[in-house]
Every structure is written in C-alpha cells, then in structure tokens.
PDB file of N, CA and C in Angstrom:
ATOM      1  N   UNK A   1     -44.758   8.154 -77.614  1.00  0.00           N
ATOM      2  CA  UNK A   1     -43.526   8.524 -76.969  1.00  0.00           C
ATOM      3  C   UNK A   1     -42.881   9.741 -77.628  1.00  0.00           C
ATOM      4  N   UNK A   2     -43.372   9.977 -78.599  1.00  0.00           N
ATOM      5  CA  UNK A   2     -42.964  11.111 -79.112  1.00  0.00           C
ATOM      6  C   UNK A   2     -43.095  12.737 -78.748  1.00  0.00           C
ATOM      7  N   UNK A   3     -43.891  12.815 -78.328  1.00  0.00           N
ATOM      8  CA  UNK A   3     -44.461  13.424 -77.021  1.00  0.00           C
ATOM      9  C   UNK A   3     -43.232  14.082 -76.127  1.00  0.00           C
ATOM     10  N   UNK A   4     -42.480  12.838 -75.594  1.00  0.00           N
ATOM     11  CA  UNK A   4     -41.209  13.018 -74.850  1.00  0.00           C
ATOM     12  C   UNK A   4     -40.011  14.114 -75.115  1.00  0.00           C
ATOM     13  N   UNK A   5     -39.812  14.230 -76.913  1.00  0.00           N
ATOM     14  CA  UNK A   5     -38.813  14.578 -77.566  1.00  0.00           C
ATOM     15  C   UNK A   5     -39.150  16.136 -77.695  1.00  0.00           C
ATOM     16  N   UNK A   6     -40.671  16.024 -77.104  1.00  0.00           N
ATOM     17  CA  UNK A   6     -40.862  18.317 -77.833  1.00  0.00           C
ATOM     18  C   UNK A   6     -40.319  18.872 -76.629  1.00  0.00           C
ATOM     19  N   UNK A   7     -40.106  20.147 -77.192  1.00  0.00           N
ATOM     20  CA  UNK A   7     -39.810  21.084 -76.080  1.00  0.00           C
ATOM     21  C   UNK A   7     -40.737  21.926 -75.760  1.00  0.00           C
ATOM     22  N   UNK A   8     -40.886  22.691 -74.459  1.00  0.00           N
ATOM     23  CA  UNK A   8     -41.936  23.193 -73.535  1.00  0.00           C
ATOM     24  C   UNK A   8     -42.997  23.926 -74.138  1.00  0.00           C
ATOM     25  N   UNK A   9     -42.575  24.767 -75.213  1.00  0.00           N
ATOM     26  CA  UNK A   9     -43.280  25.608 -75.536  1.00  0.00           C
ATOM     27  C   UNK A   9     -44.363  25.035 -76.889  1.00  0.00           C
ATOM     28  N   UNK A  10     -43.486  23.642 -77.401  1.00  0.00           N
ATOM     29  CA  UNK A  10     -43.946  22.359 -78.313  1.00  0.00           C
ATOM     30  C   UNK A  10     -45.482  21.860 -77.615  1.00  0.00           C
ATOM     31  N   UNK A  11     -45.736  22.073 -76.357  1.00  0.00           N
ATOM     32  CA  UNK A  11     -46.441  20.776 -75.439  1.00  0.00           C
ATOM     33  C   UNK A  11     -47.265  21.908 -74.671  1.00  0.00           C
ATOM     34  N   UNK A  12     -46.915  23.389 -74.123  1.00  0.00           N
ATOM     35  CA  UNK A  12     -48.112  24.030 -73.592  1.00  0.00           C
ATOM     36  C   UNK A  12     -47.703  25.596 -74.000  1.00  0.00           C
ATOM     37  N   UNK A  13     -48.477  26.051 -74.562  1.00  0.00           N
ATOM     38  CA  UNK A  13     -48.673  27.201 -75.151  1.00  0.00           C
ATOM     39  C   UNK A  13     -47.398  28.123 -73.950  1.00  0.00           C
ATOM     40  N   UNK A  14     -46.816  28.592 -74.388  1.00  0.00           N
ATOM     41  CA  UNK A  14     -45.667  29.671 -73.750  1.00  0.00           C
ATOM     42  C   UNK A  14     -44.873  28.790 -72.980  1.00  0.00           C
ATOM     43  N   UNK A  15     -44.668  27.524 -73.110  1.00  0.00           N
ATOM     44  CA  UNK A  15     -43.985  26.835 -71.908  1.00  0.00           C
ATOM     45  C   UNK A  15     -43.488  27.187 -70.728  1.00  0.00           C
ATOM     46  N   UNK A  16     -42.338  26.752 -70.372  1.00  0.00           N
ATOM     47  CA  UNK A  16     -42.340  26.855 -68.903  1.00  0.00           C
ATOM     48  C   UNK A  16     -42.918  28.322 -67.858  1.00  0.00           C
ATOM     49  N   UNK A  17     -42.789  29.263 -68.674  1.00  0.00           N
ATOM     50  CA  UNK A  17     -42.498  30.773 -67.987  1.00  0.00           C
ATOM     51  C   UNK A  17     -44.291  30.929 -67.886  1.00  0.00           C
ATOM     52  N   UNK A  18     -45.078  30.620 -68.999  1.00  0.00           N
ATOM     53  CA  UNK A  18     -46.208  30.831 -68.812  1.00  0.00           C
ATOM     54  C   UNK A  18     -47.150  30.306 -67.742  1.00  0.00           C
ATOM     55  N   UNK A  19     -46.937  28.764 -67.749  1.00  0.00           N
ATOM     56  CA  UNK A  19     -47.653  27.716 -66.945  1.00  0.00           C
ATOM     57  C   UNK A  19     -47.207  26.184 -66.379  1.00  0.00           C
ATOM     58  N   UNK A  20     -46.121  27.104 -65.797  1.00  0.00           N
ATOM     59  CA  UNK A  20     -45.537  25.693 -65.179  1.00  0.00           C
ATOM     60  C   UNK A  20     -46.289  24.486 -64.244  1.00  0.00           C
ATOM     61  N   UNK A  21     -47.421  25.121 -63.838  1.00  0.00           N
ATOM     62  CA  UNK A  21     -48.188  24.038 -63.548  1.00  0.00           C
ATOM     63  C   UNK A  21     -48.824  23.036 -64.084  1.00  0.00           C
ATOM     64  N   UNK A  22     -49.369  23.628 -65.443  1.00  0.00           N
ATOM     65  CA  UNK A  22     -49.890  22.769 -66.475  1.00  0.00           C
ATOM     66  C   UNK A  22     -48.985  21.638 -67.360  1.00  0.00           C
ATOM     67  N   UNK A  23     -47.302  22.247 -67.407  1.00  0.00           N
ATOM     68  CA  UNK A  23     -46.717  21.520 -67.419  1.00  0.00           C
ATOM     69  C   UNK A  23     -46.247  20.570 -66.767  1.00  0.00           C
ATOM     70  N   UNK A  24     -46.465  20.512 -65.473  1.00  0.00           N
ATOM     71  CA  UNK A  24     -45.988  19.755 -64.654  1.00  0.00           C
ATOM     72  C   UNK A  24     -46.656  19.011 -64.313  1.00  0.00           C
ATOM     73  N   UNK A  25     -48.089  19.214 -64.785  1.00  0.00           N
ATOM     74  CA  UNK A  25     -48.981  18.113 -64.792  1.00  0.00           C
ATOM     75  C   UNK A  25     -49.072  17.078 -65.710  1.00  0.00           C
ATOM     76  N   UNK A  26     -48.967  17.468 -66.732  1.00  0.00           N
ATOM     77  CA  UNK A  26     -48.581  16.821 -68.400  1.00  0.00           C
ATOM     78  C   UNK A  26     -47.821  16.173 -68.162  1.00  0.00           C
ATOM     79  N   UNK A  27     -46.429  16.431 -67.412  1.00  0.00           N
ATOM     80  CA  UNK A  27     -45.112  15.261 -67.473  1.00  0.00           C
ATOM     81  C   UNK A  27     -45.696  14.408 -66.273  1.00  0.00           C
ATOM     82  N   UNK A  28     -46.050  14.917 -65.188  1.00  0.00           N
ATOM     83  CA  UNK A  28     -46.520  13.728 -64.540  1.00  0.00           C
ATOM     84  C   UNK A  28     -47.228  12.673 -64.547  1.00  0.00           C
ATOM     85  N   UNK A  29     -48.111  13.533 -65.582  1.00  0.00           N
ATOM     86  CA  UNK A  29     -48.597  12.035 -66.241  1.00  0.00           C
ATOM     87  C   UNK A  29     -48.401  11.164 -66.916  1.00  0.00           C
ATOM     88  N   UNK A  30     -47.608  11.428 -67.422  1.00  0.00           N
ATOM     89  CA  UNK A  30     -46.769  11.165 -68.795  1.00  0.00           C
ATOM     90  C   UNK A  30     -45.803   9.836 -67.440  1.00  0.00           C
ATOM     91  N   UNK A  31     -45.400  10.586 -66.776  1.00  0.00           N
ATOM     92  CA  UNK A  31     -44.236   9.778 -65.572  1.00  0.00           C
ATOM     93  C   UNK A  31     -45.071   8.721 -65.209  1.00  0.00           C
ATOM     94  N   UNK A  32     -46.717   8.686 -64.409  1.00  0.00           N
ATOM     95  CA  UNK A  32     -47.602   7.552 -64.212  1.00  0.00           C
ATOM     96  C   UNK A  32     -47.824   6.649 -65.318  1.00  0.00           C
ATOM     97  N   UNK A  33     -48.240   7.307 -66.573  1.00  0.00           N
ATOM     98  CA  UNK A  33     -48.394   6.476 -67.329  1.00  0.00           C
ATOM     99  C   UNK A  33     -47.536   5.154 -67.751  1.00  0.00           C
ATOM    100  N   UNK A  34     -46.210   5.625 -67.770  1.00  0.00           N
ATOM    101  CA  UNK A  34     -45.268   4.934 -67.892  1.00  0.00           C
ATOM    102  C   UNK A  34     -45.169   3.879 -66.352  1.00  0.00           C
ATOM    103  N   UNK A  35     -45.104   3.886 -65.927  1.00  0.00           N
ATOM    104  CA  UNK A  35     -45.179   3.507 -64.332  1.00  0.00           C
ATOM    105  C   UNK A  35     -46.053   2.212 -64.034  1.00  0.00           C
ATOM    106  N   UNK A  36     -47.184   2.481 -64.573  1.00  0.00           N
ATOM    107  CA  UNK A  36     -48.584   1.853 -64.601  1.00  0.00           C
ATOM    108  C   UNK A  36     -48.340   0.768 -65.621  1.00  0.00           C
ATOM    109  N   UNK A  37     -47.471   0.968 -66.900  1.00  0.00           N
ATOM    110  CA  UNK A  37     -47.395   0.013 -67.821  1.00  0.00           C
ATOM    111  C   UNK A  37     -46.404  -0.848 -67.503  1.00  0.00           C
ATOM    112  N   UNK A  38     -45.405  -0.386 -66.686  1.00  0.00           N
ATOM    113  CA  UNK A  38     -44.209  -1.105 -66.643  1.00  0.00           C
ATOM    114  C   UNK A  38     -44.611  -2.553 -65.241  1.00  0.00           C
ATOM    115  N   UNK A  39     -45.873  -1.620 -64.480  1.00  0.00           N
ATOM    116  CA  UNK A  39     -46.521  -2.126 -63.629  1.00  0.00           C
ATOM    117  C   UNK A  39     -47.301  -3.347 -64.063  1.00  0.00           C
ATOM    118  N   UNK A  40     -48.331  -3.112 -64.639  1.00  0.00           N
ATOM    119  CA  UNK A  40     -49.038  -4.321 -66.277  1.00  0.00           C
ATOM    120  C   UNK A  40     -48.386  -5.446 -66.306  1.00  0.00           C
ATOM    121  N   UNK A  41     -47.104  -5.220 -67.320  1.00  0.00           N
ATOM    122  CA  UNK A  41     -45.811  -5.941 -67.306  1.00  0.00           C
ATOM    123  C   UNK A  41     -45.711  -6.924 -65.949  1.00  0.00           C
ATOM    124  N   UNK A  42     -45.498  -6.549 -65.007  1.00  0.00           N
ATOM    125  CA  UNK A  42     -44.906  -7.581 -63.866  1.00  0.00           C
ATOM    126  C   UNK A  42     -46.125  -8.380 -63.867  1.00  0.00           C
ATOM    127  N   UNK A  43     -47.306  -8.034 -64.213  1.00  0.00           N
ATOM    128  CA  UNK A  43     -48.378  -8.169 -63.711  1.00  0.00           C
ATOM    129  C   UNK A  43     -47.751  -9.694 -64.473  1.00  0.00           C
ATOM    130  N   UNK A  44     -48.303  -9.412 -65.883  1.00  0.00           N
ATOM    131  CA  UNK A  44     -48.578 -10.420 -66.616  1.00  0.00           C
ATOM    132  C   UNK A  44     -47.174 -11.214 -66.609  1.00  0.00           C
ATOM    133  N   UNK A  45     -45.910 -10.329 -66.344  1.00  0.00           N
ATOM    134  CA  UNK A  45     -44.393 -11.739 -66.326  1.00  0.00           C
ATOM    135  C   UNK A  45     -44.766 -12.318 -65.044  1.00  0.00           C
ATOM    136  N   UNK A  46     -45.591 -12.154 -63.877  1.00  0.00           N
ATOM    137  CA  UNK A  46     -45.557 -13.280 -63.096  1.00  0.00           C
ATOM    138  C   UNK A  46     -46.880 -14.015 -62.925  1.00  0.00           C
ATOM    139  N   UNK A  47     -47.387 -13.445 -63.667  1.00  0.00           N
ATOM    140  CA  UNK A  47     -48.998 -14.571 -63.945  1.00  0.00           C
ATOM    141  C   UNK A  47     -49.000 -15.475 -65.094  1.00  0.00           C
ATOM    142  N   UNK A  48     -47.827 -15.723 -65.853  1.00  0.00           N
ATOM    143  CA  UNK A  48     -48.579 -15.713 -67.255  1.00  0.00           C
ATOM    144  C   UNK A  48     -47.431 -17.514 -67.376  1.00  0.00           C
ATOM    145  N   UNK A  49     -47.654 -18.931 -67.769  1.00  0.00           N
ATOM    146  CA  UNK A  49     -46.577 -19.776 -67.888  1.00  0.00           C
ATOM    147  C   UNK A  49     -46.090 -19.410 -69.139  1.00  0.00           C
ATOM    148  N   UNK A  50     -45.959 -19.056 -69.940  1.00  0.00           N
ATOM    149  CA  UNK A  50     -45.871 -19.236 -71.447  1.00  0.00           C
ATOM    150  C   UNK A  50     -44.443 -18.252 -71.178  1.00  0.00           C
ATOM    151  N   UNK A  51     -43.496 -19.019 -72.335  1.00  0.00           N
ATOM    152  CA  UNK A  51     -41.749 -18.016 -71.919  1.00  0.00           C
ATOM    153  C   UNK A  51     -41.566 -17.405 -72.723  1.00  0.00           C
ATOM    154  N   UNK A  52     -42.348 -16.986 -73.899  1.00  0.00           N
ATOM    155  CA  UNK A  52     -42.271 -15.817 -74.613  1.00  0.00           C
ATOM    156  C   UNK A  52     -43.027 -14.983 -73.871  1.00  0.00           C
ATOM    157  N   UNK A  53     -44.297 -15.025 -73.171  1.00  0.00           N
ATOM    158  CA  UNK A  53     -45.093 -14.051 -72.793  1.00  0.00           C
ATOM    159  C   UNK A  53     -44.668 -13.389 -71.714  1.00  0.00           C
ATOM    160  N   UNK A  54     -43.391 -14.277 -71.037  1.00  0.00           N
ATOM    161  CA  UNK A  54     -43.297 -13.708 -69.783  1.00  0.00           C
ATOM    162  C   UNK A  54     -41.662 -13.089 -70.321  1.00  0.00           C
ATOM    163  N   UNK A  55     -41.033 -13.230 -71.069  1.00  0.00           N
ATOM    164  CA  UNK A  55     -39.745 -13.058 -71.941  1.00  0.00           C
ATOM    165  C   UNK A  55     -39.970 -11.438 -72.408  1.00  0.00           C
ATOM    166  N   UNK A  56     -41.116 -11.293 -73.012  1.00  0.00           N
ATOM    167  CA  UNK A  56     -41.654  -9.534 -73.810  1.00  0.00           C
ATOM    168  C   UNK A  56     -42.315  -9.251 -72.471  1.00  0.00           C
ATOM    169  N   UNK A  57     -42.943  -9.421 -71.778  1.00  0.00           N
ATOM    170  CA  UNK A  57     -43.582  -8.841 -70.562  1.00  0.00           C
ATOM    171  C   UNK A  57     -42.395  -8.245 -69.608  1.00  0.00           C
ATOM    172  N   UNK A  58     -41.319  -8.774 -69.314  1.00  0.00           N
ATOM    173  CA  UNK A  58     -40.355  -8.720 -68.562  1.00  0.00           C
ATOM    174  C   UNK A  58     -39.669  -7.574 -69.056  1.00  0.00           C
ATOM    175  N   UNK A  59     -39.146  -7.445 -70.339  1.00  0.00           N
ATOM    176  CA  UNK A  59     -38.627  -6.605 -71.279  1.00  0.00           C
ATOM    177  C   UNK A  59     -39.639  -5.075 -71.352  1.00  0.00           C
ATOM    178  N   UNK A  60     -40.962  -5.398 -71.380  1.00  0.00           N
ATOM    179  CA  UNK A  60     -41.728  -3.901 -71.310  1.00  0.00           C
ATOM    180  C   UNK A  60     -41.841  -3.813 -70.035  1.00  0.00           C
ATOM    181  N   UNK A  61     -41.455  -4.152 -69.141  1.00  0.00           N
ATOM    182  CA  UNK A  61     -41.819  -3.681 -67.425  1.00  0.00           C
ATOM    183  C   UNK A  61     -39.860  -2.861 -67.259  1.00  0.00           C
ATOM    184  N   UNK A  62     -38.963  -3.527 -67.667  1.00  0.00           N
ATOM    185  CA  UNK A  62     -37.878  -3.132 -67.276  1.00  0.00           C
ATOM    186  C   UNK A  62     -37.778  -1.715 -68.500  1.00  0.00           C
ATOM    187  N   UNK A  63     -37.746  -1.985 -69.217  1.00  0.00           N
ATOM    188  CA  UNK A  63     -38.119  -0.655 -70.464  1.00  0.00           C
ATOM    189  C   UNK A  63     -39.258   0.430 -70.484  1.00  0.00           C
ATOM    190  N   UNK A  64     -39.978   0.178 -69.452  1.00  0.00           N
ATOM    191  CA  UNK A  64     -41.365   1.343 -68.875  1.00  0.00           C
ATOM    192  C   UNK A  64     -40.454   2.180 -67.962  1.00  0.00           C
ATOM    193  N   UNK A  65     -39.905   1.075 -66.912  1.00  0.00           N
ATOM    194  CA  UNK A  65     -39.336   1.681 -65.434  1.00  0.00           C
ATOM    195  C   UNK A  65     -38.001   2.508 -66.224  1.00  0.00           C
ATOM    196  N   UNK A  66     -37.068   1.963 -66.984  1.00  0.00           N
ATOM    197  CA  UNK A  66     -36.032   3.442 -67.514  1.00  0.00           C
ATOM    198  C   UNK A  66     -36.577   4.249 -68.074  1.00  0.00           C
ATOM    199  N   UNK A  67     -37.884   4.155 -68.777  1.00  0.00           N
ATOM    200  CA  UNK A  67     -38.132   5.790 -69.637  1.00  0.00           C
ATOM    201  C   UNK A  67     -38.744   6.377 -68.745  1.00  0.00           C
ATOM    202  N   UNK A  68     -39.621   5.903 -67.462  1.00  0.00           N
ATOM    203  CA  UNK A  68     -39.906   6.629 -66.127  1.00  0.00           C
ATOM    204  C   UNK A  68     -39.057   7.283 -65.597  1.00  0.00           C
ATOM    205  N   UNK A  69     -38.043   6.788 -65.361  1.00  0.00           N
ATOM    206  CA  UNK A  69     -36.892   7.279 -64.743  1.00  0.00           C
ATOM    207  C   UNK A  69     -36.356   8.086 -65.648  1.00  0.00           C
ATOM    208  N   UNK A  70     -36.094   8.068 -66.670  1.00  0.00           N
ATOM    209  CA  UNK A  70     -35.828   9.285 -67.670  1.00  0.00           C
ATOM    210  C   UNK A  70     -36.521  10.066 -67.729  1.00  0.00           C
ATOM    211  N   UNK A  71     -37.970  10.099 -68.010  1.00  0.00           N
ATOM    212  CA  UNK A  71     -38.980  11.634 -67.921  1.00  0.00           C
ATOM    213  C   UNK A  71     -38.445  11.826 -66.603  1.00  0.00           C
ATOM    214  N   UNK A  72     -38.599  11.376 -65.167  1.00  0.00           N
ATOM    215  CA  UNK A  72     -38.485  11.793 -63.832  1.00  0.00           C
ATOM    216  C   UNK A  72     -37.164  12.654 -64.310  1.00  0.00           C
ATOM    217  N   UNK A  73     -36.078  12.153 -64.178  1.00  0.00           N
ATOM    218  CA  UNK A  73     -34.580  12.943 -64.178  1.00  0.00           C
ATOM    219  C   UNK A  73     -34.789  14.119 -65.250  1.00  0.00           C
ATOM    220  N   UNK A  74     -35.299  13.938 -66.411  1.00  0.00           N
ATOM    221  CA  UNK A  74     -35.294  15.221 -67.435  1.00  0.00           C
ATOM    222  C   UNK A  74     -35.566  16.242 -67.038  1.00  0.00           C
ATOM    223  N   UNK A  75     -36.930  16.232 -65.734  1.00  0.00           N
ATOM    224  CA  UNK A  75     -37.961  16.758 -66.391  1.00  0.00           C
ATOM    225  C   UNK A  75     -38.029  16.755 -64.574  1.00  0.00           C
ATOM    226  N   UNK A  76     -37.316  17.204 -63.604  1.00  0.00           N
ATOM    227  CA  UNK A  76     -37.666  17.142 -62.244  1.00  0.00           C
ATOM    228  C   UNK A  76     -37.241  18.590 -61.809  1.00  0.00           C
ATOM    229  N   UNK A  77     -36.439  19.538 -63.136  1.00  0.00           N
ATOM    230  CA  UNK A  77     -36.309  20.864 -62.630  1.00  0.00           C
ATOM    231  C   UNK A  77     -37.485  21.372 -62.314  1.00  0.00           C
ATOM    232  N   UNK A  78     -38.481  21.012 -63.090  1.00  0.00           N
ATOM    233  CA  UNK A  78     -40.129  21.920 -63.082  1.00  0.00           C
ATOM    234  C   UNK A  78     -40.500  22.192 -61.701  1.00  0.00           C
TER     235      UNK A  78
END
C-alpha cells in the first residue's frame, strides 16, 4: 500500500506530463486490485460459519472497498 503514498514522477519515470497512460494504467490496477480483495472478503464473510472468520473477512471487504474508493477519487483527474 505504500505504493499509494508516491507521487507521479515516484511511480513512472516523468510522471504525469510524460505518460499518462502508463499511469493510468498502474492506478487502475492498483483500483482492481483492491476491488478483487475486498471482493475475496464477501466471498469468504458469507461462506465461512466461524465469527471471527467472518468478523476479519467483513472488516477487509469494507476496508478494500474505501481504499478503492480513495485511489478512484485521488487519482480520477488522470
């Protein structure tokens, strides 16, 4: 997640002005990735009986979907 915190030119050689495409690919993935895990999460809080498993599962699906939504909003001028 640290990843999140650099700035443009931190993450692709000349940032934005050089290759905004390449950047915009990087955060998007960065946006799925997160997406996909928070996705996981539901998976396992509604498959799983055990109430711790579904207690931390619940917690990383709702905590995937805000830092999604945070890269999205940061990072939607591109």
């Amino acid at each position: 997640m640290y990843q999140l915190g650099k700035k443009a030119d931190q993450i692709i050689e000349g940032g934005l002005d050089k290759n905004p495409a390449t950047l915009k690919c990087y955060i998007t993935s960065i946006f799925a990735a997160l997406q996909i895990c928070g996705k996981m999460a539901a998976l396992v809080y509604h498959n799983s009986d055990d109430d711790s498993i579904t207690q931390s599962a619940r917690q990383l699906e709702i905590i995937a979907h805000q830092k999604a939504e945070l890269v999205h909003n940061s990072w939607k001028s591109i």
